[in-house]
C-alpha atoms as a PDB file:
ATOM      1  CA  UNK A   1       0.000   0.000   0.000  1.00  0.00           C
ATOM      2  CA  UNK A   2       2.531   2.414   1.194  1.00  0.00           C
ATOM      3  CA  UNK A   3       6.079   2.334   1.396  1.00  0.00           C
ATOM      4  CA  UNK A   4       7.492   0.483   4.164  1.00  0.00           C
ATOM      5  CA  UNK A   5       9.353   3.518   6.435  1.00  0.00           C
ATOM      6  CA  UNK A   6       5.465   5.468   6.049  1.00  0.00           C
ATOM      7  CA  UNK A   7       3.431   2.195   6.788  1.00  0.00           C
ATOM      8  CA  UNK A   8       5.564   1.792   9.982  1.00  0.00           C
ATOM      9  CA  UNK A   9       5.164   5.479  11.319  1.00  0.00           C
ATOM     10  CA  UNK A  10       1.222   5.518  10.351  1.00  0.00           C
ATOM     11  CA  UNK A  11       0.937   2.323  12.310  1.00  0.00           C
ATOM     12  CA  UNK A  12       2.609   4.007  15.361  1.00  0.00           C
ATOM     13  CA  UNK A  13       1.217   6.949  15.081  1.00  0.00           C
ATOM     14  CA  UNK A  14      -2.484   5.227  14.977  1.00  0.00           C
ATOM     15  CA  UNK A  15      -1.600   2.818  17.520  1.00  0.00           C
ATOM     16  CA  UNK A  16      -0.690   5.622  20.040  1.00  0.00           C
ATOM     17  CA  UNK A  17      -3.777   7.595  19.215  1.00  0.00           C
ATOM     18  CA  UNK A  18      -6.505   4.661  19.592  1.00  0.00           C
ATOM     19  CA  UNK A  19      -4.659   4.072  23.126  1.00  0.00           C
ATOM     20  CA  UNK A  20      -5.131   7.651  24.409  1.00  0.00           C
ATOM     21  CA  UNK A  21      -8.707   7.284  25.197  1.00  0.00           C
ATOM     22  CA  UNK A  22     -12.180   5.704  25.334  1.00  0.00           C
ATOM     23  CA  UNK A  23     -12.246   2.404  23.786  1.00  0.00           C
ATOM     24  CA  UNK A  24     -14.894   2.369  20.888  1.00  0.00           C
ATOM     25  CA  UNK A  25     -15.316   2.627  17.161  1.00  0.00           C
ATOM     26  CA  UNK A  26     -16.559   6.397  17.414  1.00  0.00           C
ATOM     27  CA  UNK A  27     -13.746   7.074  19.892  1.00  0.00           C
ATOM     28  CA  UNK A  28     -11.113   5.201  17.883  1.00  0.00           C
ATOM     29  CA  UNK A  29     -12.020   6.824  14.469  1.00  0.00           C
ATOM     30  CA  UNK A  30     -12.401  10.408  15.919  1.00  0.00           C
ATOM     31  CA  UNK A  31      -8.521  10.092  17.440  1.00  0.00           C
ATOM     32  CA  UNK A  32      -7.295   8.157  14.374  1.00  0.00           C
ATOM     33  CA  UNK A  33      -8.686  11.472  11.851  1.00  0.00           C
ATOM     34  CA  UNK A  34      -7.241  14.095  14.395  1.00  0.00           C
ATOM     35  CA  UNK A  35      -3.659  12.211  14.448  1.00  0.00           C
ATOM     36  CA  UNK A  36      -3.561  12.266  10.241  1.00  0.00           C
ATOM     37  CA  UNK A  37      -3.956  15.139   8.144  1.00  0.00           C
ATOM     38  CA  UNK A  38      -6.442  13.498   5.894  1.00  0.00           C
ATOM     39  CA  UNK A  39      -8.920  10.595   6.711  1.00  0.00           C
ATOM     40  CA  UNK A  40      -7.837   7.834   4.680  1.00  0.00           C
ATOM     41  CA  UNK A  41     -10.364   5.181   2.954  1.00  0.00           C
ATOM     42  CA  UNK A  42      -9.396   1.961   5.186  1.00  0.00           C
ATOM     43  CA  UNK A  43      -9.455   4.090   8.946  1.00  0.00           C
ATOM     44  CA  UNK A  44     -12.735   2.302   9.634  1.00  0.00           C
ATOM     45  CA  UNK A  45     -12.192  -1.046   8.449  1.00  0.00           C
ATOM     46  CA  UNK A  46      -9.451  -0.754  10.465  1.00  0.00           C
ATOM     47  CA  UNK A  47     -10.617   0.143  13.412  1.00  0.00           C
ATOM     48  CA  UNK A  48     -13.430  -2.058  13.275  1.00  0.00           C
ATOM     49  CA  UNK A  49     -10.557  -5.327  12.795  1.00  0.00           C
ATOM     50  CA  UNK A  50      -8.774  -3.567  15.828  1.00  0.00           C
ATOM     51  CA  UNK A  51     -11.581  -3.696  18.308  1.00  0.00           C
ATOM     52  CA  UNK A  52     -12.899  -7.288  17.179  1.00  0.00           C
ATOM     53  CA  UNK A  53      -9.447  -8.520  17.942  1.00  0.00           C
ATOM     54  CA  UNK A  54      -9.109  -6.455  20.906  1.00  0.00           C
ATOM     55  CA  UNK A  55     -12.109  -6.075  23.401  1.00  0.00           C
ATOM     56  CA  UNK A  56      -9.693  -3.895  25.876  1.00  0.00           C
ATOM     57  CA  UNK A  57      -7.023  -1.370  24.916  1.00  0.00           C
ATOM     58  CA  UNK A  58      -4.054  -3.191  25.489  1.00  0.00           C
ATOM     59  CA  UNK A  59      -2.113  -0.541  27.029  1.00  0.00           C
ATOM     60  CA  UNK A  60       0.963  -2.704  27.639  1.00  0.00           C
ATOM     61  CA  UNK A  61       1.447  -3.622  24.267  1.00  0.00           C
ATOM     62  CA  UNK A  62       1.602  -0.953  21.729  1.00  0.00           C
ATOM     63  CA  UNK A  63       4.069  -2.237  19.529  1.00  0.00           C
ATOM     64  CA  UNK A  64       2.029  -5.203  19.015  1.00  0.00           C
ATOM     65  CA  UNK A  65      -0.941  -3.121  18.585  1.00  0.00           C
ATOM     66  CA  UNK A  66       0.839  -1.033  15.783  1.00  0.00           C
ATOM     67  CA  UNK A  67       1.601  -4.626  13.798  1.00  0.00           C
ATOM     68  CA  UNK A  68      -1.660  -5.533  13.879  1.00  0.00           C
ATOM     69  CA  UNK A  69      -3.141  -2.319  12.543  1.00  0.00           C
ATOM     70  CA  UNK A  70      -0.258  -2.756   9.879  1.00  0.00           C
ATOM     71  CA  UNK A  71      -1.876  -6.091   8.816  1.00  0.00           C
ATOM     72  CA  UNK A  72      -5.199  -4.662   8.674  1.00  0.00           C
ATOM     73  CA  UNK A  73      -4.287  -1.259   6.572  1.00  0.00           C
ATOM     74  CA  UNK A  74      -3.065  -4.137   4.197  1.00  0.00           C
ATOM     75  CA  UNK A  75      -6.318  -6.376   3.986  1.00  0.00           C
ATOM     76  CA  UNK A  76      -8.826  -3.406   4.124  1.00  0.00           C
ATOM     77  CA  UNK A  77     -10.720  -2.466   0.961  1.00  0.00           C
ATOM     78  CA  UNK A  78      -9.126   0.459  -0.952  1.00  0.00           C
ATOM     79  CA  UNK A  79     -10.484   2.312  -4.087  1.00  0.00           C
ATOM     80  CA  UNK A  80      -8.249   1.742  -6.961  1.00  0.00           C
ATOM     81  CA  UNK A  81      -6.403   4.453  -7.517  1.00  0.00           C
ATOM     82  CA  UNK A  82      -5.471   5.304  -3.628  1.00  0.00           C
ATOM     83  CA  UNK A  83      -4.558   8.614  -2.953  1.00  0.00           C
ATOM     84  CA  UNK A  84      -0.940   9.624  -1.319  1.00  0.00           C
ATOM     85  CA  UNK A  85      -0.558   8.537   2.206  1.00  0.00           C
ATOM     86  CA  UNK A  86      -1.635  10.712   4.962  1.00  0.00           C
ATOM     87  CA  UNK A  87       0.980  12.893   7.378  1.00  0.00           C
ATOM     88  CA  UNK A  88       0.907  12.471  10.897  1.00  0.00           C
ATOM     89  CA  UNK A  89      -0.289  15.846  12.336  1.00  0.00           C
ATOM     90  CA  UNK A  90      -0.463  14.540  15.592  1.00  0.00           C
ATOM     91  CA  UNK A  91       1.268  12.356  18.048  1.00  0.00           C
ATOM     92  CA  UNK A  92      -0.992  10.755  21.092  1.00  0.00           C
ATOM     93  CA  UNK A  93       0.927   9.971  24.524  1.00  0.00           C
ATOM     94  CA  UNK A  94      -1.163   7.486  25.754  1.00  0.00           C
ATOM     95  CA  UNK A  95      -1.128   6.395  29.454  1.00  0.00           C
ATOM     96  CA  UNK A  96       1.159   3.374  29.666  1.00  0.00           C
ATOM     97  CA  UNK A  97      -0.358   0.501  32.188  1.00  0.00           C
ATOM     98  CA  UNK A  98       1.280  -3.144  33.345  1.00  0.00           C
ATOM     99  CA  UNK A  99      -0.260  -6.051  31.963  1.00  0.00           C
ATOM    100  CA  UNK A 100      -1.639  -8.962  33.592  1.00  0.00           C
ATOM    101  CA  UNK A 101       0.444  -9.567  36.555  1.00  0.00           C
ATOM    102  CA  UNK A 102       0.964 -13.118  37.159  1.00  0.00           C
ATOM    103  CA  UNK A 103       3.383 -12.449  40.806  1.00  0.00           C
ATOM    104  CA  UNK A 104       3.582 -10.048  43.011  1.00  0.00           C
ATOM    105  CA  UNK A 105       6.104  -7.795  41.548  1.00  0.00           C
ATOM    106  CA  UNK A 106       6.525  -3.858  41.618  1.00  0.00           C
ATOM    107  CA  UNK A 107       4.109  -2.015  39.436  1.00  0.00           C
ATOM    108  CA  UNK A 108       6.016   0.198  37.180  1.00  0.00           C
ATOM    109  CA  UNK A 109       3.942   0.817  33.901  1.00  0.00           C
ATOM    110  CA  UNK A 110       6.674   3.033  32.406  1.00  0.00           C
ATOM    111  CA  UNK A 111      10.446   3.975  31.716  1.00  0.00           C
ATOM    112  CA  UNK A 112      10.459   7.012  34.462  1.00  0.00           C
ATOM    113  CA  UNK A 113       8.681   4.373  36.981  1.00  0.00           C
ATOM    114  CA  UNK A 114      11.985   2.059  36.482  1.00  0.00           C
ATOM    115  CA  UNK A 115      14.421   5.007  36.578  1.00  0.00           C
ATOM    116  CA  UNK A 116      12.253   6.082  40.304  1.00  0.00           C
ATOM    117  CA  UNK A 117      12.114   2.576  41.506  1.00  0.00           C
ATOM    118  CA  UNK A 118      16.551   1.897  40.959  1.00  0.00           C
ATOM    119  CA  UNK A 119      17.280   5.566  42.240  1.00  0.00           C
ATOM    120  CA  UNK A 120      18.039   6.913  38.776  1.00  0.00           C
ATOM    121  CA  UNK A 121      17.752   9.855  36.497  1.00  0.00           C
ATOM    122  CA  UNK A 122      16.146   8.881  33.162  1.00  0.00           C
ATOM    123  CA  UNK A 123      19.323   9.734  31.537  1.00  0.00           C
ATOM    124  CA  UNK A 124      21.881   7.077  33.737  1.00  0.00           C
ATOM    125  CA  UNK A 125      19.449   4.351  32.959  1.00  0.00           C
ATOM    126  CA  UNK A 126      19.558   5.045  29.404  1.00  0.00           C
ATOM    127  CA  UNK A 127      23.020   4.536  30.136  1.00  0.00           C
ATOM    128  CA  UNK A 128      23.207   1.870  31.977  1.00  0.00           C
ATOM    129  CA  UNK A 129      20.611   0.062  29.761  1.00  0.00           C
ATOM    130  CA  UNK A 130      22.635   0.321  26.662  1.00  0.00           C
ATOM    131  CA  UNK A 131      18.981  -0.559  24.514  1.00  0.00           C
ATOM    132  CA  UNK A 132      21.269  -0.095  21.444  1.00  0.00           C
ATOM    133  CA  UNK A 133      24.247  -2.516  22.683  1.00  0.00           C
ATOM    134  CA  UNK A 134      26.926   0.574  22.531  1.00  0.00           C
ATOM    135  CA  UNK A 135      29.232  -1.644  24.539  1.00  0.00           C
ATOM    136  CA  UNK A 136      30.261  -3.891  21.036  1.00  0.00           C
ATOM    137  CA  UNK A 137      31.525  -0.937  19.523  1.00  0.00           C
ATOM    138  CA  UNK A 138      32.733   1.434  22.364  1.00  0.00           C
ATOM    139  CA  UNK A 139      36.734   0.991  22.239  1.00  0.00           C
ATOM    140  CA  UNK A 140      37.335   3.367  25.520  1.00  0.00           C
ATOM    141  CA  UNK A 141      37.118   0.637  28.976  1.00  0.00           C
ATOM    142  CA  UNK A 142      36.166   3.388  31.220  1.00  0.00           C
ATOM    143  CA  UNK A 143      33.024   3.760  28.812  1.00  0.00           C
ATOM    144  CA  UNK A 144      31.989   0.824  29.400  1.00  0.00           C
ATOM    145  CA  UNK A 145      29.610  -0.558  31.841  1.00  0.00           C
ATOM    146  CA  UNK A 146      31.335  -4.473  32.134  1.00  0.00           C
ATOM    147  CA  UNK A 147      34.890  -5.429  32.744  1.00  0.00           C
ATOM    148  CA  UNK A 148      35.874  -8.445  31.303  1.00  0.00           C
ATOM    149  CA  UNK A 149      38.330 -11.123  31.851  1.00  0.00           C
ATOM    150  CA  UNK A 150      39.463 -14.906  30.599  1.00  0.00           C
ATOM    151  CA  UNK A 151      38.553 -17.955  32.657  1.00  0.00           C
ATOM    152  CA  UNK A 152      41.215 -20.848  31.672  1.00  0.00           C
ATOM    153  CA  UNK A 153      38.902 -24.359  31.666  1.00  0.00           C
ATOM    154  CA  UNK A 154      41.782 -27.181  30.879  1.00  0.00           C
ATOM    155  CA  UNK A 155      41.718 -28.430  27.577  1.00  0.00           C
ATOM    156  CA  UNK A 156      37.878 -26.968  27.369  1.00  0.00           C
ATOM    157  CA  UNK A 157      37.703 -23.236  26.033  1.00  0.00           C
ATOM    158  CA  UNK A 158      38.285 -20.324  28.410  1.00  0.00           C
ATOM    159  CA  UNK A 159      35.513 -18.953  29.451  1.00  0.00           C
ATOM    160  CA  UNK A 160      34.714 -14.847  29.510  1.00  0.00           C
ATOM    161  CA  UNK A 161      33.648 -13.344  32.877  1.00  0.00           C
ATOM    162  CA  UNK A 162      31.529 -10.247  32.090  1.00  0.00           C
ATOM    163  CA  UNK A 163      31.851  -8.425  35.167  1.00  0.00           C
ATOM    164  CA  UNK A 164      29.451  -5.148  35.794  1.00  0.00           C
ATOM    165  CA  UNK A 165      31.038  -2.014  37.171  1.00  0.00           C
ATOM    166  CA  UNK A 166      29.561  -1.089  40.331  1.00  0.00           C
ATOM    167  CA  UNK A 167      26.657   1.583  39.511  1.00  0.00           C
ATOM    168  CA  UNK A 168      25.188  -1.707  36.954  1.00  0.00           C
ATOM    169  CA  UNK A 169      25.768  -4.356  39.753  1.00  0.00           C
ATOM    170  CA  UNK A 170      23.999  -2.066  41.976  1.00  0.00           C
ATOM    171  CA  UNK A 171      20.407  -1.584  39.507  1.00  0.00           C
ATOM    172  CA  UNK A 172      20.954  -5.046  38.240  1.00  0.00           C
ATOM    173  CA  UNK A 173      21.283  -6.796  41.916  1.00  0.00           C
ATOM    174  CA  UNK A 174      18.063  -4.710  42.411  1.00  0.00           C
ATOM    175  CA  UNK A 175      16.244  -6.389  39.545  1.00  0.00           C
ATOM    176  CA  UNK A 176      17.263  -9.657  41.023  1.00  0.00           C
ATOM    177  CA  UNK A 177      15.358  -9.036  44.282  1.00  0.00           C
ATOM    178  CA  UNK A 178      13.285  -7.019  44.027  1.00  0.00           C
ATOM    179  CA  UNK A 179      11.678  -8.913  40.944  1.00  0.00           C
ATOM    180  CA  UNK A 180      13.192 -11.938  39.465  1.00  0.00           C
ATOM    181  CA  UNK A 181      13.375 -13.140  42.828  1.00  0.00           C
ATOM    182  CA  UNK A 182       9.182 -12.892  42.649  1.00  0.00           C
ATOM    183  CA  UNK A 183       8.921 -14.899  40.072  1.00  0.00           C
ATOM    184  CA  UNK A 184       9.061 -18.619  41.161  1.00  0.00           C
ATOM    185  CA  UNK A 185      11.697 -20.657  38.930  1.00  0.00           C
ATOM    186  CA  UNK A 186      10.906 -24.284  37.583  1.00  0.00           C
ATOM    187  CA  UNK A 187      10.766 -26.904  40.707  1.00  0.00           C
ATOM    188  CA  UNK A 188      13.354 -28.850  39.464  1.00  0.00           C
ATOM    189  CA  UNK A 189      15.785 -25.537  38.995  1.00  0.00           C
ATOM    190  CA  UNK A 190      18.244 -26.006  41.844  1.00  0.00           C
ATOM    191  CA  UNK A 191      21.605 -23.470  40.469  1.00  0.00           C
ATOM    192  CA  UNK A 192      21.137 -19.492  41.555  1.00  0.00           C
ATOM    193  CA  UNK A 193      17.991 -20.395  42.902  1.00  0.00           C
ATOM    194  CA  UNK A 194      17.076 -19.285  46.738  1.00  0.00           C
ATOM    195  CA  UNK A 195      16.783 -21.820  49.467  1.00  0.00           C
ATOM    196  CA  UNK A 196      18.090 -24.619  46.700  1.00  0.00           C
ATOM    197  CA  UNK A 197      21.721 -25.737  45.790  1.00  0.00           C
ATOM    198  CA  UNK A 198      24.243 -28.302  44.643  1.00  0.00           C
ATOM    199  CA  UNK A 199      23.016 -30.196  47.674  1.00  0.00           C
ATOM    200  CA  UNK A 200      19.392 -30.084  47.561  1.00  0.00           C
ATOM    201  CA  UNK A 201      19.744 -30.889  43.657  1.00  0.00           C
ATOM    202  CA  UNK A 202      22.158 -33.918  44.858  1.00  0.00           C
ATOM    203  CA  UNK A 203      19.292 -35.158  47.618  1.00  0.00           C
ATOM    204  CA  UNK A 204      16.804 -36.138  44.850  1.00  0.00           C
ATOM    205  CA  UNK A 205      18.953 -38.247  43.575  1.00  0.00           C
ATOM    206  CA  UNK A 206      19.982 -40.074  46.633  1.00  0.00           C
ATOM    207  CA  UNK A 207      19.254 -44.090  46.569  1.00  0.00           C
ATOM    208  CA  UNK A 208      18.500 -44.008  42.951  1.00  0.00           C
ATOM    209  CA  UNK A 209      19.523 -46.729  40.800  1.00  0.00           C
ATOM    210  CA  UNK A 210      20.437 -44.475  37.849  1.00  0.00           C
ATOM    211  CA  UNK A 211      21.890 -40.938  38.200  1.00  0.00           C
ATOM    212  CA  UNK A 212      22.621 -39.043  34.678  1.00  0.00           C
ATOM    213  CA  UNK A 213      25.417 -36.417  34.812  1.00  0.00           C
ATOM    214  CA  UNK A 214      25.170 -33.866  31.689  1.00  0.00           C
ATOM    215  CA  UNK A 215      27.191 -30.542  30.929  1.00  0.00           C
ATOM    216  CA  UNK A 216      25.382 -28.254  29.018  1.00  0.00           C
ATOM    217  CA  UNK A 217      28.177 -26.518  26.690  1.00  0.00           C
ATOM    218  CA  UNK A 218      28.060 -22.945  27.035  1.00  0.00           C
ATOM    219  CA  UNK A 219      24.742 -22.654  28.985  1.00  0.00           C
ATOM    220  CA  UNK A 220      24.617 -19.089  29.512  1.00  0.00           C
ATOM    221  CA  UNK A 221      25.512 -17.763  26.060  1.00  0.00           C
ATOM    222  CA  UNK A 222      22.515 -19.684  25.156  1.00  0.00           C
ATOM    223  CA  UNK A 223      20.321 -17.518  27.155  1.00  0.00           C
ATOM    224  CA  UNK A 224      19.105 -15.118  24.667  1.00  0.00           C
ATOM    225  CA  UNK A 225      17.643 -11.688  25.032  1.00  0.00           C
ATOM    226  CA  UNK A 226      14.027 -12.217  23.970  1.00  0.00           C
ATOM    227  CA  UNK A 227      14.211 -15.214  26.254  1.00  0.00           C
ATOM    228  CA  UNK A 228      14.971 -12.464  28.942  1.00  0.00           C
ATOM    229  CA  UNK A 229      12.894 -10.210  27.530  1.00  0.00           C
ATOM    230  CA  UNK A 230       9.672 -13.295  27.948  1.00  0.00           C
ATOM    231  CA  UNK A 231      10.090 -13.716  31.144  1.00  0.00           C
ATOM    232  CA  UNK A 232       9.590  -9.756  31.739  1.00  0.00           C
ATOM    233  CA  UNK A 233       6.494  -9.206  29.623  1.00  0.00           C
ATOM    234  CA  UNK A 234       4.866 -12.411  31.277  1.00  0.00           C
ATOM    235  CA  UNK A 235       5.320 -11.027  34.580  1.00  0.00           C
ATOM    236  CA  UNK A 236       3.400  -7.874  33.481  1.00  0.00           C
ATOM    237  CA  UNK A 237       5.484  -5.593  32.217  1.00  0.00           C
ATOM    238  CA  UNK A 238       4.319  -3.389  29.313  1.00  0.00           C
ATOM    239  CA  UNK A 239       6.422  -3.881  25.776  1.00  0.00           C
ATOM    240  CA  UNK A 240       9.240  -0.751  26.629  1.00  0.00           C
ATOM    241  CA  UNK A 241       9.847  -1.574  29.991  1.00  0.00           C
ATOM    242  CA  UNK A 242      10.416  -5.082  29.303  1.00  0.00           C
ATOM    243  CA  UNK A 243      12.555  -4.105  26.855  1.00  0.00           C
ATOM    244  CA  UNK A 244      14.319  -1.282  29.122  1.00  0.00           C
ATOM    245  CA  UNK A 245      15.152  -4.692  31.982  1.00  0.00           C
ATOM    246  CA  UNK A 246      16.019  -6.957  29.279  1.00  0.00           C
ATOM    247  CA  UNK A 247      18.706  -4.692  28.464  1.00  0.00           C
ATOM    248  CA  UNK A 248      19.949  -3.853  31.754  1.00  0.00           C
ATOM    249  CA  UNK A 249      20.157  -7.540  32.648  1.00  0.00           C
ATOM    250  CA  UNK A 250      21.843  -8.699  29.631  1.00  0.00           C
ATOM    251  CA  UNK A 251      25.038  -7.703  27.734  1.00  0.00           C
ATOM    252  CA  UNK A 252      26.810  -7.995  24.113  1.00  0.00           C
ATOM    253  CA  UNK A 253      30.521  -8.481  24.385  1.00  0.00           C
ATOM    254  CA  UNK A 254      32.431  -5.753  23.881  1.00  0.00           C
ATOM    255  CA  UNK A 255      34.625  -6.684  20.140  1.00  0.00           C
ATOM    256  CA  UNK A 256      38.315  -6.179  21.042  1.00  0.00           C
ATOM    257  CA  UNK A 257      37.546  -8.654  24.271  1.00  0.00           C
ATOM    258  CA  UNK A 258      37.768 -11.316  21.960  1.00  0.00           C
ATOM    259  CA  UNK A 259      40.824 -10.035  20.999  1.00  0.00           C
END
């Protein structure tokens, strides 16, 4: 219909809109026509799609929302010859709002709630996030927010020890209790898990006839971000913020430590 770059920032710009208010086709259609500079022949259609998949505004997931009403824009009935693509005259700010919260963690629906809740300014957690991996690239150490160092293993590989500088330990070892630590890990997980260790692992094993021993070769580069970044949005945090944690708790290896 459009090119992609417009069809992506006319999805966002809708998706904010319909957020920012009452949820219903008037409601919806009225926002969508004051965010563009024209009305555009599939607004309703889409809408209408929007609300049958949707029966709430899902507040916590307006990046989603903006795909869908990409998919829509595509399948709605156009005239033939469509006219050029509306301008954005308008950007909504809607209120952001957790999700479904399956544990009892804190309740912070937005970027400045985070910064609040780890005792920092909006600008050091942008920082200290590093959303756009800046660490890769960055060739100064003291820029950095790791330090890293080589593990020798024997005739296995050396490991790499990412190791954050204080001011990251410090948000980071807040994540771990005041949130992770919420969410309840599998009943079989015994490693980094409270109350549970080598020897409670060991003790259901005890007088079996048959014990299994397996090493799982590089476990924790395994881990990937959106795995991370899962495990946040299920526990109720909306799209950004999960994002915002997923990058504070995870890292991409600076270049020249390989070196």
């Amino acid at each position: 219909m459009y090119r992609r770059g417009t069809r992506t920032v006319l999805c966002r710009c809708l998706a904010h809109a319909f957020l920012a208010g009452t949820w219903n086709e008037a409601a919806l259609v009225r926002r969508g026509r004051a965010a563009l500079d024209r009305r555009p022949p599939w607004l309703l259609p889409v809408v209408r799609d929007v609300l049958g998949a949707y029966h709430r505004p899902p507040l916590d997931r307006p990046r989603e929302l903006a795909a869908f009403i990409a998919v829509a824009m595509e399948r709605a009935p156009r005239p033939q010859v469509l006219p050029d693509a509306p301008r954005v005259r308008r950007w909504f700010t809607p209120e952001p709002a957790m999700g479904r919260r399956r544990w009892p963690v804190p309740d912070l629906p937005s970027l400045h709630a985070v910064a609040e809740f780890l005792g920092l300014s909006d600008g050091d957690l942008a920082w200290l996030s590093d959303v756009r991996s800046s660490e890769r690239s960055v060739p100064d150490e003291r820029l950095r927010n790791y330090r890293y160092t080589w593990l020798a293993r024997g005739e296995r590989p050396p490991r790499v020890i990412e190791s954050p500088k204080r001011r990251l330990k410090a948000a980071q070892r807040l994540v771990l209790h005041e949130i992770l630590d919420r969410i309840p890990a599998h009943p079989h997980a015994h490693g980094f898990t409270r109350g549970r260790s080598a020897l409670s692992n060991a003790a259901e094993h005890v007088s079996q006839k048959v014990v299994l021993r397996a090493d799982l070769e590089d476990f924790f580069a395994s881990i990937e971000a959106r795995r991370v970044y899962g495990i946040f949005r299920t526990a109720g945090y909306p799209e950004a913020v999960a994002h915002l944690l997923t990058a504070l708790t995870t890292n991409v290896v600076a270049m020249d430590a390989w070196a």
